[in-house]
PDB file of N, CA and C in Angstrom:
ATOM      1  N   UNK A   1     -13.274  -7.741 -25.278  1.00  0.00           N
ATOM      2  CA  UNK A   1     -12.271  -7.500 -26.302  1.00  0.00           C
ATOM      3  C   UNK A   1     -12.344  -6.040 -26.747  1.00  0.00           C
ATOM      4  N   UNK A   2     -11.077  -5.219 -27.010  1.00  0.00           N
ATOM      5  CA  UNK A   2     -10.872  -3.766 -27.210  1.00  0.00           C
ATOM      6  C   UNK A   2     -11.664  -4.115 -28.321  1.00  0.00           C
ATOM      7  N   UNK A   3     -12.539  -2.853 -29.249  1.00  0.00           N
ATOM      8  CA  UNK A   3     -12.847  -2.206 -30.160  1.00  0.00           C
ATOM      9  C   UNK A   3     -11.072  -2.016 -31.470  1.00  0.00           C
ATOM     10  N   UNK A   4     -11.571  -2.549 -32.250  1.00  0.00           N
ATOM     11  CA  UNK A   4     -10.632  -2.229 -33.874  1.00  0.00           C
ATOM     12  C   UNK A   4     -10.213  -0.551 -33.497  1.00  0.00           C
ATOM     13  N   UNK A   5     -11.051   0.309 -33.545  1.00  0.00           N
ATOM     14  CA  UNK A   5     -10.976   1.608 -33.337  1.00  0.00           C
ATOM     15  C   UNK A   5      -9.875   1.947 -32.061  1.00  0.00           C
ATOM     16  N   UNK A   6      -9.890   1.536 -30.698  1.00  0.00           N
ATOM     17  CA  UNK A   6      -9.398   1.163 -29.786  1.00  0.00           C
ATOM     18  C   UNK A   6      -7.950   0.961 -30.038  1.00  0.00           C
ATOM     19  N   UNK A   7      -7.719  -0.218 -30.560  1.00  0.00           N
ATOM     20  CA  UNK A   7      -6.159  -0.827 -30.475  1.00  0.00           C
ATOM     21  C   UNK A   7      -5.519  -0.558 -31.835  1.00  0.00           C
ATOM     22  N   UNK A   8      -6.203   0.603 -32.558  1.00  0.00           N
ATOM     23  CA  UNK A   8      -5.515   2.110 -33.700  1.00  0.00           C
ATOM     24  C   UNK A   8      -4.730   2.579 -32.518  1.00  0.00           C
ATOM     25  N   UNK A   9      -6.107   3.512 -31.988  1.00  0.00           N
ATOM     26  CA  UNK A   9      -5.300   4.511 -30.770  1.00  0.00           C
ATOM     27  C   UNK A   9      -4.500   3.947 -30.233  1.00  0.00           C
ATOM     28  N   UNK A  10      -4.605   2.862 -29.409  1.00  0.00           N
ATOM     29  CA  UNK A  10      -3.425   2.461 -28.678  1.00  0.00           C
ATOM     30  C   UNK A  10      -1.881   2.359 -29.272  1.00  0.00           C
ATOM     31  N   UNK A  11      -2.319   1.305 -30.464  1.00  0.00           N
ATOM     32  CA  UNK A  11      -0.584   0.990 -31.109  1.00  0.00           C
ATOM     33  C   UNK A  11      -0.524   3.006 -31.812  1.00  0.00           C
ATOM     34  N   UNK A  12      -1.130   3.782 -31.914  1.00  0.00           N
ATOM     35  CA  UNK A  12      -0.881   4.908 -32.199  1.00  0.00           C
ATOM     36  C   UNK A  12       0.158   5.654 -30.801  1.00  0.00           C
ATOM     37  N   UNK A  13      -0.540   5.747 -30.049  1.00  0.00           N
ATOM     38  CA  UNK A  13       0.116   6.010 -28.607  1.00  0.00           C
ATOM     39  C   UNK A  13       1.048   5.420 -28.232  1.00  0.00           C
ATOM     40  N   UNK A  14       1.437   4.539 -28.603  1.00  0.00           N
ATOM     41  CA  UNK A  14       2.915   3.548 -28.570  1.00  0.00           C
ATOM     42  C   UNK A  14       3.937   3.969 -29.334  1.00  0.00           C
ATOM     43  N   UNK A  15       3.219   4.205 -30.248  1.00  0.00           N
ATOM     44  CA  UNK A  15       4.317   4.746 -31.139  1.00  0.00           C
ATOM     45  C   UNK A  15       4.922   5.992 -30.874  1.00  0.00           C
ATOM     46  N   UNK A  16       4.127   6.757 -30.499  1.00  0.00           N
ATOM     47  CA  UNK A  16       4.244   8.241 -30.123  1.00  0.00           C
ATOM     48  C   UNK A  16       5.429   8.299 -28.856  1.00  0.00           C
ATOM     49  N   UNK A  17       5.142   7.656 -27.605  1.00  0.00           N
ATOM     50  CA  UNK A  17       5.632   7.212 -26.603  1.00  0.00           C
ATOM     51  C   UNK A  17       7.112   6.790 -27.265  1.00  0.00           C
ATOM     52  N   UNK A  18       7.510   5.988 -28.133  1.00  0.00           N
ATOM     53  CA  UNK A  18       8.412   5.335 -28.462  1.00  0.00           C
ATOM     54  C   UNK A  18       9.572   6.415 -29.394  1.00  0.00           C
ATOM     55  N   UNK A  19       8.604   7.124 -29.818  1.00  0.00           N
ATOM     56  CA  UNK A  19       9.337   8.158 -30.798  1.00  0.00           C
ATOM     57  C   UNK A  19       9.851   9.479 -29.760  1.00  0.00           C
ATOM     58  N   UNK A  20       8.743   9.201 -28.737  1.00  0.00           N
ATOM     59  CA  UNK A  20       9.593  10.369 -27.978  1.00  0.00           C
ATOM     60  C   UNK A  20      11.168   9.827 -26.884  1.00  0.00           C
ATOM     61  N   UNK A  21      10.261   8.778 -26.433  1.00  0.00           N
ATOM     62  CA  UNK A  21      11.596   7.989 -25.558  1.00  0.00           C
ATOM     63  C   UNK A  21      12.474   7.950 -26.524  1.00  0.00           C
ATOM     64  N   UNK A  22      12.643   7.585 -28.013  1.00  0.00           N
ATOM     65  CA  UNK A  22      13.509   7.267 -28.642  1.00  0.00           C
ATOM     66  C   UNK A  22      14.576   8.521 -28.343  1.00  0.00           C
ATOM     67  N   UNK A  23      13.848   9.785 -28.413  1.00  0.00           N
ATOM     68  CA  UNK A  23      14.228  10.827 -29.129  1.00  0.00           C
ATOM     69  C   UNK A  23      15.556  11.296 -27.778  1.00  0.00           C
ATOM     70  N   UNK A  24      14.783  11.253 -26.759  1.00  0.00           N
ATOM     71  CA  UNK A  24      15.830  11.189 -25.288  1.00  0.00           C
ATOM     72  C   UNK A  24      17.012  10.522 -25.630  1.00  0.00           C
ATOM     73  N   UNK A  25      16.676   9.304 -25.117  1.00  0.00           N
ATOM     74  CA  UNK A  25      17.725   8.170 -25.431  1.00  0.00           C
ATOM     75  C   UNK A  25      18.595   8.563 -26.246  1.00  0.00           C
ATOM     76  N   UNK A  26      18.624   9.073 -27.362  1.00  0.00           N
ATOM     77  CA  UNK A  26      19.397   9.748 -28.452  1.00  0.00           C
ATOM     78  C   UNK A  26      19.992  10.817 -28.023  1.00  0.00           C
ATOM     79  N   UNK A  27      19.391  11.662 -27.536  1.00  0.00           N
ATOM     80  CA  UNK A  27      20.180  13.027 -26.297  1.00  0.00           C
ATOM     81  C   UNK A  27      20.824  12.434 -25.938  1.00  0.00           C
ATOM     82  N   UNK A  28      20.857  12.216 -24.905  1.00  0.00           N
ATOM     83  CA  UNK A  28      21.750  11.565 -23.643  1.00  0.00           C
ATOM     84  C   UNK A  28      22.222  10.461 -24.225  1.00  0.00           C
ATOM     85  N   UNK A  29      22.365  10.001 -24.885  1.00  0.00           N
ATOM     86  CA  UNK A  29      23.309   9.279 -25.666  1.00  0.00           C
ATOM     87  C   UNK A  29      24.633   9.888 -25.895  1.00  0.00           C
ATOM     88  N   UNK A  30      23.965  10.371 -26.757  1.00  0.00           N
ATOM     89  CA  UNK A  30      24.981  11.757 -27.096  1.00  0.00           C
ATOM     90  C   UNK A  30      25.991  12.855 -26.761  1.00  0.00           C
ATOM     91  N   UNK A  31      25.125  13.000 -25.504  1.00  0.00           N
ATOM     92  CA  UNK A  31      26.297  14.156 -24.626  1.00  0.00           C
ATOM     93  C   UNK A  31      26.952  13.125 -23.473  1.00  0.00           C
ATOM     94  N   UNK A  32      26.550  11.668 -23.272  1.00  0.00           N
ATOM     95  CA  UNK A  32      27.039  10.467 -22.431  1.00  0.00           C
ATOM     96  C   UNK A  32      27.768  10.013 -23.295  1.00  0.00           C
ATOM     97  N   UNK A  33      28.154  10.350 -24.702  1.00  0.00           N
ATOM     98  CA  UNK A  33      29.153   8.866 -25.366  1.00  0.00           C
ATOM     99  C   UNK A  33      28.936   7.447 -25.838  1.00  0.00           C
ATOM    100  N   UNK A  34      27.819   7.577 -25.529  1.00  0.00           N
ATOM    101  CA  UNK A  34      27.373   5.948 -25.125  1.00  0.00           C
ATOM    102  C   UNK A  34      26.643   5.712 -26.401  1.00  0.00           C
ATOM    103  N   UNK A  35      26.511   4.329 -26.582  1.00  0.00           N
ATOM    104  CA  UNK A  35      25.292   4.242 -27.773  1.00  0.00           C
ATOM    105  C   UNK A  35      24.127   3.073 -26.830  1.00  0.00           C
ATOM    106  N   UNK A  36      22.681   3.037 -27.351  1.00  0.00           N
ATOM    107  CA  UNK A  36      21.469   2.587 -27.171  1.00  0.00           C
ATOM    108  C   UNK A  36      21.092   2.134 -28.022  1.00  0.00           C
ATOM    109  N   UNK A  37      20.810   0.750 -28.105  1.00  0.00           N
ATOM    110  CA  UNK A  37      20.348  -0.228 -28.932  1.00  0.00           C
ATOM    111  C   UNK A  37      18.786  -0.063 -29.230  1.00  0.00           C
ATOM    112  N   UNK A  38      18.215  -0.207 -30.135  1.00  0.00           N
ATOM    113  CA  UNK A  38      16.747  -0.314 -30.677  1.00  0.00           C
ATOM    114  C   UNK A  38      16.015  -1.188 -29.844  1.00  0.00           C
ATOM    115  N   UNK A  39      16.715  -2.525 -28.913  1.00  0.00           N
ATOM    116  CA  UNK A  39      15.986  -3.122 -28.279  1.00  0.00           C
ATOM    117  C   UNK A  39      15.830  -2.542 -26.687  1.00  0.00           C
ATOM    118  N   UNK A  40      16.958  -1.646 -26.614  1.00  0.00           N
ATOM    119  CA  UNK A  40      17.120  -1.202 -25.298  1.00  0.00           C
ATOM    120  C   UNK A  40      15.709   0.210 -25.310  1.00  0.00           C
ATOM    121  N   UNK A  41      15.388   1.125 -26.244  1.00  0.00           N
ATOM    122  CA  UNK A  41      14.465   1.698 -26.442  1.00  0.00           C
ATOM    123  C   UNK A  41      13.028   1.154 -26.175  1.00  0.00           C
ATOM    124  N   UNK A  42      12.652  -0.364 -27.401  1.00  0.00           N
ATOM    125  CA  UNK A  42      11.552  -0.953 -27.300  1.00  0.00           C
ATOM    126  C   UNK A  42      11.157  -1.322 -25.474  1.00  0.00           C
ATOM    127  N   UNK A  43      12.777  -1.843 -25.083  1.00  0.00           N
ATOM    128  CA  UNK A  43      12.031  -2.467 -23.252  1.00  0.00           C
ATOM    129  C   UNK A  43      12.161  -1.196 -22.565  1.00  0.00           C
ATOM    130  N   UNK A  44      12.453  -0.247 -23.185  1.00  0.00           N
ATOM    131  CA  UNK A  44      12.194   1.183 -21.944  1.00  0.00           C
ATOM    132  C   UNK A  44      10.049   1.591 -22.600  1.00  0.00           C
ATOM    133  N   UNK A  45      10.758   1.587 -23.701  1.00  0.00           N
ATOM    134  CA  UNK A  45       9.092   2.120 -23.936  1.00  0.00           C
ATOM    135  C   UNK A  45       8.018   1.022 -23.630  1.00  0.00           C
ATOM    136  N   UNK A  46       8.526  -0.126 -23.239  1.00  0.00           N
ATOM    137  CA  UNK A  46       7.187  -0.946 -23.076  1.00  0.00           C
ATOM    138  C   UNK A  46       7.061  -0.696 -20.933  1.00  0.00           C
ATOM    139  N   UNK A  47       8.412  -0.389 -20.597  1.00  0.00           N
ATOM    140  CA  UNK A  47       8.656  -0.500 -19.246  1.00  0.00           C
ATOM    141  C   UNK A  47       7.706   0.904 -18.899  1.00  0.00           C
ATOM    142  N   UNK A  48       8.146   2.032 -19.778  1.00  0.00           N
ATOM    143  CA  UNK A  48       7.186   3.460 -19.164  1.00  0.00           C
ATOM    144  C   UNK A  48       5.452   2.985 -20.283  1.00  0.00           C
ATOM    145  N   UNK A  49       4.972   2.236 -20.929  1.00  0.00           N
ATOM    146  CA  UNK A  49       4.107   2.217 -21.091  1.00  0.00           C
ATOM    147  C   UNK A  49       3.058   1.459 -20.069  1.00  0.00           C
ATOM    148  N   UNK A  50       3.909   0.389 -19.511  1.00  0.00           N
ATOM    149  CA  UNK A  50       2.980  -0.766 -18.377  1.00  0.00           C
ATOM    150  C   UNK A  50       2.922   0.856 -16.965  1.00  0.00           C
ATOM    151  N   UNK A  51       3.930   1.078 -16.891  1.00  0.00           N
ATOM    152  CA  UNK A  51       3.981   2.623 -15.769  1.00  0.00           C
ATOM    153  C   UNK A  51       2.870   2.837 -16.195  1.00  0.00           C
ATOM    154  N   UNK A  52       2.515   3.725 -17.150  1.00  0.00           N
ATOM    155  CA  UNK A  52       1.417   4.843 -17.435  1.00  0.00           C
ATOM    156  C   UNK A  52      -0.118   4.296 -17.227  1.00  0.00           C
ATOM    157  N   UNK A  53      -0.209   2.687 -17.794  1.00  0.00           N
ATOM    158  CA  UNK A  53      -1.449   1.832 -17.460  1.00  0.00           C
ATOM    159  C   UNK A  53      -1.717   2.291 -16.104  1.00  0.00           C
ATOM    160  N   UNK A  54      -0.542   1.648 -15.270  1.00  0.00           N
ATOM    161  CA  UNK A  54      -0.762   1.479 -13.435  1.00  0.00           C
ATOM    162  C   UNK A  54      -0.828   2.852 -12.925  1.00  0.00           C
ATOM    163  N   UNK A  55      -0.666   3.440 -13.443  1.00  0.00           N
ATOM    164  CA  UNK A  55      -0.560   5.338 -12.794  1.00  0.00           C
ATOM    165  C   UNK A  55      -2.393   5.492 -13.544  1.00  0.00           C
ATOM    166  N   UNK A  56      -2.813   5.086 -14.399  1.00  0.00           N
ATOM    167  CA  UNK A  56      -3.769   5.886 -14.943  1.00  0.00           C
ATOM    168  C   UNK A  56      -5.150   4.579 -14.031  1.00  0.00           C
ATOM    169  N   UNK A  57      -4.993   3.508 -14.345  1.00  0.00           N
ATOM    170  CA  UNK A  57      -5.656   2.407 -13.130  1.00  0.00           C
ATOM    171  C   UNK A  57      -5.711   3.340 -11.832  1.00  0.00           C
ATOM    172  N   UNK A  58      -4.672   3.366 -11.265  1.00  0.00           N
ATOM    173  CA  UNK A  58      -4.915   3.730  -9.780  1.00  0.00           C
ATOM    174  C   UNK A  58      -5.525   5.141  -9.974  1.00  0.00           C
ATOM    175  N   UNK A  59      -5.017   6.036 -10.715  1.00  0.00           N
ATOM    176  CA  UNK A  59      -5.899   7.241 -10.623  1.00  0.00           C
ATOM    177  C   UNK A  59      -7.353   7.488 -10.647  1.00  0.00           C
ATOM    178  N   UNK A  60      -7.727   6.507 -11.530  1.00  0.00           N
ATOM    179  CA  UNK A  60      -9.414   5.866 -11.536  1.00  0.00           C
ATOM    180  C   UNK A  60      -9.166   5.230 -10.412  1.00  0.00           C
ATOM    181  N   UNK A  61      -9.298   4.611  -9.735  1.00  0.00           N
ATOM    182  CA  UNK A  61      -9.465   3.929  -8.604  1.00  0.00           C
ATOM    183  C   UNK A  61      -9.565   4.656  -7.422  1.00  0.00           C
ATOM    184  N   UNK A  62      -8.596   5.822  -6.909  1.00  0.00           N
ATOM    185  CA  UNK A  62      -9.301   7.153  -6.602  1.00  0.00           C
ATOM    186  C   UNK A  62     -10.130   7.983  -6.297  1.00  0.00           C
ATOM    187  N   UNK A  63     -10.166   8.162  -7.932  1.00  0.00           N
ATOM    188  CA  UNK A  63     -11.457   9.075  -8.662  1.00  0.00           C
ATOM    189  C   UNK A  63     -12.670   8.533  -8.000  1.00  0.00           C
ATOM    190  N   UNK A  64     -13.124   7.289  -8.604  1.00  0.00           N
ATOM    191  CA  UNK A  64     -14.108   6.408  -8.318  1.00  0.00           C
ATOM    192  C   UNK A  64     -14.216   6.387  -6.600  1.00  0.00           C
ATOM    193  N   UNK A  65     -13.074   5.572  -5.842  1.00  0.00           N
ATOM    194  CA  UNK A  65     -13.510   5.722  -4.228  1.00  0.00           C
ATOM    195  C   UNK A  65     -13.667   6.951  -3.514  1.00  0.00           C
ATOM    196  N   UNK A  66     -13.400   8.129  -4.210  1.00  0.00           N
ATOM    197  CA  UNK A  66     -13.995   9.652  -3.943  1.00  0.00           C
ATOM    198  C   UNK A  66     -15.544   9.748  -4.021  1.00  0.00           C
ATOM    199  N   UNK A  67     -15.965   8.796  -5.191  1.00  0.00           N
ATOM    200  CA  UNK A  67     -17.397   9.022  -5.846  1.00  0.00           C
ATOM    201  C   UNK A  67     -17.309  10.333  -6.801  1.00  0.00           C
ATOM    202  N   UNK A  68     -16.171  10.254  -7.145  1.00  0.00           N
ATOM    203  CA  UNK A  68     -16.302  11.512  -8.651  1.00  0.00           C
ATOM    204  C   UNK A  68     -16.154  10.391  -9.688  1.00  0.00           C
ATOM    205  N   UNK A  69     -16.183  10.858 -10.952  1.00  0.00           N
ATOM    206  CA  UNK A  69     -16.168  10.385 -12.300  1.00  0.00           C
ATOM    207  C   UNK A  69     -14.967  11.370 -13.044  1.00  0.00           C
ATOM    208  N   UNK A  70     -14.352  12.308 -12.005  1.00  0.00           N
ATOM    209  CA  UNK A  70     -13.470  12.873 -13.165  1.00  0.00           C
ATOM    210  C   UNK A  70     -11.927  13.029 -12.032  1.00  0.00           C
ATOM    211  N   UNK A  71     -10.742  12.636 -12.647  1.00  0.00           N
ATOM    212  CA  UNK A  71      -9.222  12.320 -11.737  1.00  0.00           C
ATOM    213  C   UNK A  71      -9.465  13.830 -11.469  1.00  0.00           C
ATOM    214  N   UNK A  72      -8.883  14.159 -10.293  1.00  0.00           N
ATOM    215  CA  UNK A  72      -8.547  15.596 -10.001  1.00  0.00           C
ATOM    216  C   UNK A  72      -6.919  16.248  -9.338  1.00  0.00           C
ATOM    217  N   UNK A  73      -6.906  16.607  -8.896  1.00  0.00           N
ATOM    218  CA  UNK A  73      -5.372  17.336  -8.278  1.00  0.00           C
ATOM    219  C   UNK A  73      -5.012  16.402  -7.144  1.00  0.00           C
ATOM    220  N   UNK A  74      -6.265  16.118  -6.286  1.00  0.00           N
ATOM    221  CA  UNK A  74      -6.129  15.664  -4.893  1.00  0.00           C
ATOM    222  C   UNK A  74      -5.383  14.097  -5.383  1.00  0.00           C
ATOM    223  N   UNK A  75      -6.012  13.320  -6.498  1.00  0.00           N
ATOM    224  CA  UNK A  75      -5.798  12.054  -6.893  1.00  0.00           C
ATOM    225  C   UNK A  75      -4.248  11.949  -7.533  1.00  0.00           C
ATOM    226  N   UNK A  76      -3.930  12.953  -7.918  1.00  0.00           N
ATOM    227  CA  UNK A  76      -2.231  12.998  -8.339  1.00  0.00           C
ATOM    228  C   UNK A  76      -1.713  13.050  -7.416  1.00  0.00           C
ATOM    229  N   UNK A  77      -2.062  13.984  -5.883  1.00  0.00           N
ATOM    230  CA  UNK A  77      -1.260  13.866  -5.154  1.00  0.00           C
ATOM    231  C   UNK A  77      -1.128  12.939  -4.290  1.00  0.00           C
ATOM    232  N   UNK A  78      -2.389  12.274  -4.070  1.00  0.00           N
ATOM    233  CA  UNK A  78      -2.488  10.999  -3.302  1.00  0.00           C
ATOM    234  C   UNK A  78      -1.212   9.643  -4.079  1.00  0.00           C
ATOM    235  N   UNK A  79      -1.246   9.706  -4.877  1.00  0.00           N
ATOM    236  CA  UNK A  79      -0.701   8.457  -6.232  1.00  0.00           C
ATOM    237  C   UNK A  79       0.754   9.314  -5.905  1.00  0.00           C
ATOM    238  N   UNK A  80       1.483  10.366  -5.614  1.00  0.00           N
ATOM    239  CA  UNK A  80       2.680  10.776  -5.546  1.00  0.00           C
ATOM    240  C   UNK A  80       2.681  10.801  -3.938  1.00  0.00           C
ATOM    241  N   UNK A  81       2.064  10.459  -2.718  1.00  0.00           N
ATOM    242  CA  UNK A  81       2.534  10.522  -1.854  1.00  0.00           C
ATOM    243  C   UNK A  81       3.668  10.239  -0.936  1.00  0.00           C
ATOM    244  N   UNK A  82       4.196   8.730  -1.478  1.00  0.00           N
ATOM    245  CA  UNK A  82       5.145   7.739  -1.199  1.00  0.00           C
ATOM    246  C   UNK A  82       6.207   8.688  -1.776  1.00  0.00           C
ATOM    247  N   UNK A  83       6.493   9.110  -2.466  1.00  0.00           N
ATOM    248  CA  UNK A  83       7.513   9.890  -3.168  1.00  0.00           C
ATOM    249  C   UNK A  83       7.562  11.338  -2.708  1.00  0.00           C
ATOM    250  N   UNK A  84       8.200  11.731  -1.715  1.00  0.00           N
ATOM    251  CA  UNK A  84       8.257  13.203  -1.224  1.00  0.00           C
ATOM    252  C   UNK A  84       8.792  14.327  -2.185  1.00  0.00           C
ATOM    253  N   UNK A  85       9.981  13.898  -3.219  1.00  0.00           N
ATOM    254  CA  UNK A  85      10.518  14.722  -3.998  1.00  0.00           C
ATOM    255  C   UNK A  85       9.618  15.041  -5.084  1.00  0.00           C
ATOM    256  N   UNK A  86       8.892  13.894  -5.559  1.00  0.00           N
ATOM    257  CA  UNK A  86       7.831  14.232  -6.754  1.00  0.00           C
ATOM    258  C   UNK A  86       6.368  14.904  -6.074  1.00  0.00           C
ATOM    259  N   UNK A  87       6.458  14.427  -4.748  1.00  0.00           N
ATOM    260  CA  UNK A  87       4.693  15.181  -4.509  1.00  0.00           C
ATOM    261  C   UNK A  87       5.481  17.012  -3.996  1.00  0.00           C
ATOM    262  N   UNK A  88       6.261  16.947  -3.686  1.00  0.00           N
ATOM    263  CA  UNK A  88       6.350  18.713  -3.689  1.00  0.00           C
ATOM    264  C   UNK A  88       6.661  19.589  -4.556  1.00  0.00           C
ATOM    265  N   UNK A  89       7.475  18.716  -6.087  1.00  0.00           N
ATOM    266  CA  UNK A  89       7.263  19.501  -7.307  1.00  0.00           C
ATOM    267  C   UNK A  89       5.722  19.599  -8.221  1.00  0.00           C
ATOM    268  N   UNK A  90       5.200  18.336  -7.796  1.00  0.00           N
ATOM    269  CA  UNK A  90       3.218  18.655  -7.672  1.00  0.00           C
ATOM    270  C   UNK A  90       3.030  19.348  -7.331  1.00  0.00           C
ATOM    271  N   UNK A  91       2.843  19.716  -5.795  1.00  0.00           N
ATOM    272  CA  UNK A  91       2.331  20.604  -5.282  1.00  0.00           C
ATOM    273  C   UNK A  91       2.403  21.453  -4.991  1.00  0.00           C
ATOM    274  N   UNK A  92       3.419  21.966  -5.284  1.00  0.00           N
ATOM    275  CA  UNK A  92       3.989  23.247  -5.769  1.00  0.00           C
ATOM    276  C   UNK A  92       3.540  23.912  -7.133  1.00  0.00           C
ATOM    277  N   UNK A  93       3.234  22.959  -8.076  1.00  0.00           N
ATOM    278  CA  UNK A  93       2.742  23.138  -9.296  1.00  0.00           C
ATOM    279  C   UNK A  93       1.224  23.804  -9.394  1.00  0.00           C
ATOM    280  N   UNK A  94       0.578  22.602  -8.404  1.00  0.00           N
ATOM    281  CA  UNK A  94      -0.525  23.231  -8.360  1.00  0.00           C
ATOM    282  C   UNK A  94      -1.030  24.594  -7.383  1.00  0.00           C
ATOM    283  N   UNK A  95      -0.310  24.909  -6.565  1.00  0.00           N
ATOM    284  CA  UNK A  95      -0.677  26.084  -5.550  1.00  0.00           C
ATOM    285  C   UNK A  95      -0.110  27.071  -6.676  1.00  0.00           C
ATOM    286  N   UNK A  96       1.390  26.964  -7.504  1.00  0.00           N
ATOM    287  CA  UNK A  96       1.033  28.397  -8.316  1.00  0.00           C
ATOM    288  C   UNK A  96      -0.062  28.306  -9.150  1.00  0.00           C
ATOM    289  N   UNK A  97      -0.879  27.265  -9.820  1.00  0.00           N
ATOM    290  CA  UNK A  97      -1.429  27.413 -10.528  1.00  0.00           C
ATOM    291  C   UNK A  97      -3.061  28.012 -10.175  1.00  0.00           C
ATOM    292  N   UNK A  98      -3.101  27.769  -9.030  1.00  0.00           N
ATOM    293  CA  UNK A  98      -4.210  28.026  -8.170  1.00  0.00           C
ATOM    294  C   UNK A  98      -4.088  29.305  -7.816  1.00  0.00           C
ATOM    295  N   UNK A  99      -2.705  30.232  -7.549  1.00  0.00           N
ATOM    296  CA  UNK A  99      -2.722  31.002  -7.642  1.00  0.00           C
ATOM    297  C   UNK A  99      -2.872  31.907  -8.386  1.00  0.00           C
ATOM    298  N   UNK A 100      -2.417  31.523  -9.971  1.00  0.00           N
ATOM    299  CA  UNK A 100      -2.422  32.604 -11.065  1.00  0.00           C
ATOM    300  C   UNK A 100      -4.194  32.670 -11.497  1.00  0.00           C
ATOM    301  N   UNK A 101      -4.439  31.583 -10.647  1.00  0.00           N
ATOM    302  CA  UNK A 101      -6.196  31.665 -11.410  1.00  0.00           C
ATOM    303  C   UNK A 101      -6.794  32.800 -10.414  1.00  0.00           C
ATOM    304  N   UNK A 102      -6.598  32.812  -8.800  1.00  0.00           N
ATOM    305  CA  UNK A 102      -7.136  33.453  -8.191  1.00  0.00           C
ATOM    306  C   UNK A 102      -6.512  34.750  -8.333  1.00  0.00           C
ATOM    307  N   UNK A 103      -5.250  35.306  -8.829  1.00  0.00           N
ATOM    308  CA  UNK A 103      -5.149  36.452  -9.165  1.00  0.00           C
ATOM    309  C   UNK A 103      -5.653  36.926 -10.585  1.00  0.00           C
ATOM    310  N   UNK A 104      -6.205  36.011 -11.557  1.00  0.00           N
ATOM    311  CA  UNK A 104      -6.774  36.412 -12.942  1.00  0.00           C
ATOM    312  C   UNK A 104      -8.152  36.650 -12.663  1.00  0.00           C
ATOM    313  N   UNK A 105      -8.458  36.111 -11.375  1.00  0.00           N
ATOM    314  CA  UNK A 105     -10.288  36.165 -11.510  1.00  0.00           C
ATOM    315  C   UNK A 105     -10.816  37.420 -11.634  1.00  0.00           C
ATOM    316  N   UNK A 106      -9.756  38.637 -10.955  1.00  0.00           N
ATOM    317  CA  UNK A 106     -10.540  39.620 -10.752  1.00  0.00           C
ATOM    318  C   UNK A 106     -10.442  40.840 -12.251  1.00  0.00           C
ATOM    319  N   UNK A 107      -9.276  40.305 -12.790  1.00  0.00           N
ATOM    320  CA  UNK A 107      -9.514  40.844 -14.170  1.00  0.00           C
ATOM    321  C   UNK A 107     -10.120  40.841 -15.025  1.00  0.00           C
ATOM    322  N   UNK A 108     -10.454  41.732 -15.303  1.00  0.00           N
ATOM    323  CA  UNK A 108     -11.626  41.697 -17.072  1.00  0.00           C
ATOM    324  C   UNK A 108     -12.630  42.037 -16.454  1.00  0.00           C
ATOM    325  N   UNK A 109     -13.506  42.103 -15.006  1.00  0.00           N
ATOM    326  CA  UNK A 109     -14.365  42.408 -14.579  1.00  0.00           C
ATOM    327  C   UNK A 109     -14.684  44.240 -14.681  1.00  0.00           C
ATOM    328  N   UNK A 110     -15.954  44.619 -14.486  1.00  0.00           N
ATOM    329  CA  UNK A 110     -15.979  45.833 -14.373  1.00  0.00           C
ATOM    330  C   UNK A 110     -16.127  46.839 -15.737  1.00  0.00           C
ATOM    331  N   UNK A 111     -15.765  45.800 -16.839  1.00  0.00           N
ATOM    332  CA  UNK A 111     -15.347  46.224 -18.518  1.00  0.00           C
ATOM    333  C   UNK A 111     -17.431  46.682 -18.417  1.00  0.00           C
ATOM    334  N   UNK A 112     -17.287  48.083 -19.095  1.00  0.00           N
ATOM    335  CA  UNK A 112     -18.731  48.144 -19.172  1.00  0.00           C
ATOM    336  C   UNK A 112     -19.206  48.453 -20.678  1.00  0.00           C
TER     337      UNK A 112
END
């Protein structure tokens, strides 16, 4: 059984999740014409909350059959493989980011 402390955070994170989906839904509402019901919000935010469980499960699952203890780059991209359009805006993400580190490394050095 979760910890009292535990299922704070959680219904905290729900809420958060819910206030932001809300906040979309309300966009695009908006510039669509359309209106979105309070219940149509609650089954999107419970629909991207069961998502985020199974994305964060399998990412441990991963992690763990790597024999690391911590998710890394390789484990996002493995979990986006099936999806070609989302694993090349990944990985694209991460090679610039890999890049701006290997062009920062050599700065600041040399300061005497």
């Amino acid at each position: 059984m979760a910890e009292p402390q535990d299922d704070e955070v959680r219904e905290r994170l729900k809420a958060a999740l819910w206030f932001s989906i809300g906040k979309m839904v309300d966009q695009e509402s908006l510039q669509r014409n359309r209106n979105a019901t309070p219940q149509f919000i609650g089954a999107l935010t419970d629909m991207v909350w069961h998502q985020i469980e199974n994305i964060a499960t399998d990412l441990e699952s991963f992690s763990q059959h790597a024999g690391r203890t911590t998710v890394t780059t390789d484990d996002v991209l493995l979990l986006a493989r099936r999806n070609q359009d989302l694993y090349s805006v990944i990985k694209d993400a991460i090679d610039k980011e890999k890049a701006a580190k290997t062009n920062g490394k050599g700065k600041g050095k040399g300061r005497g």
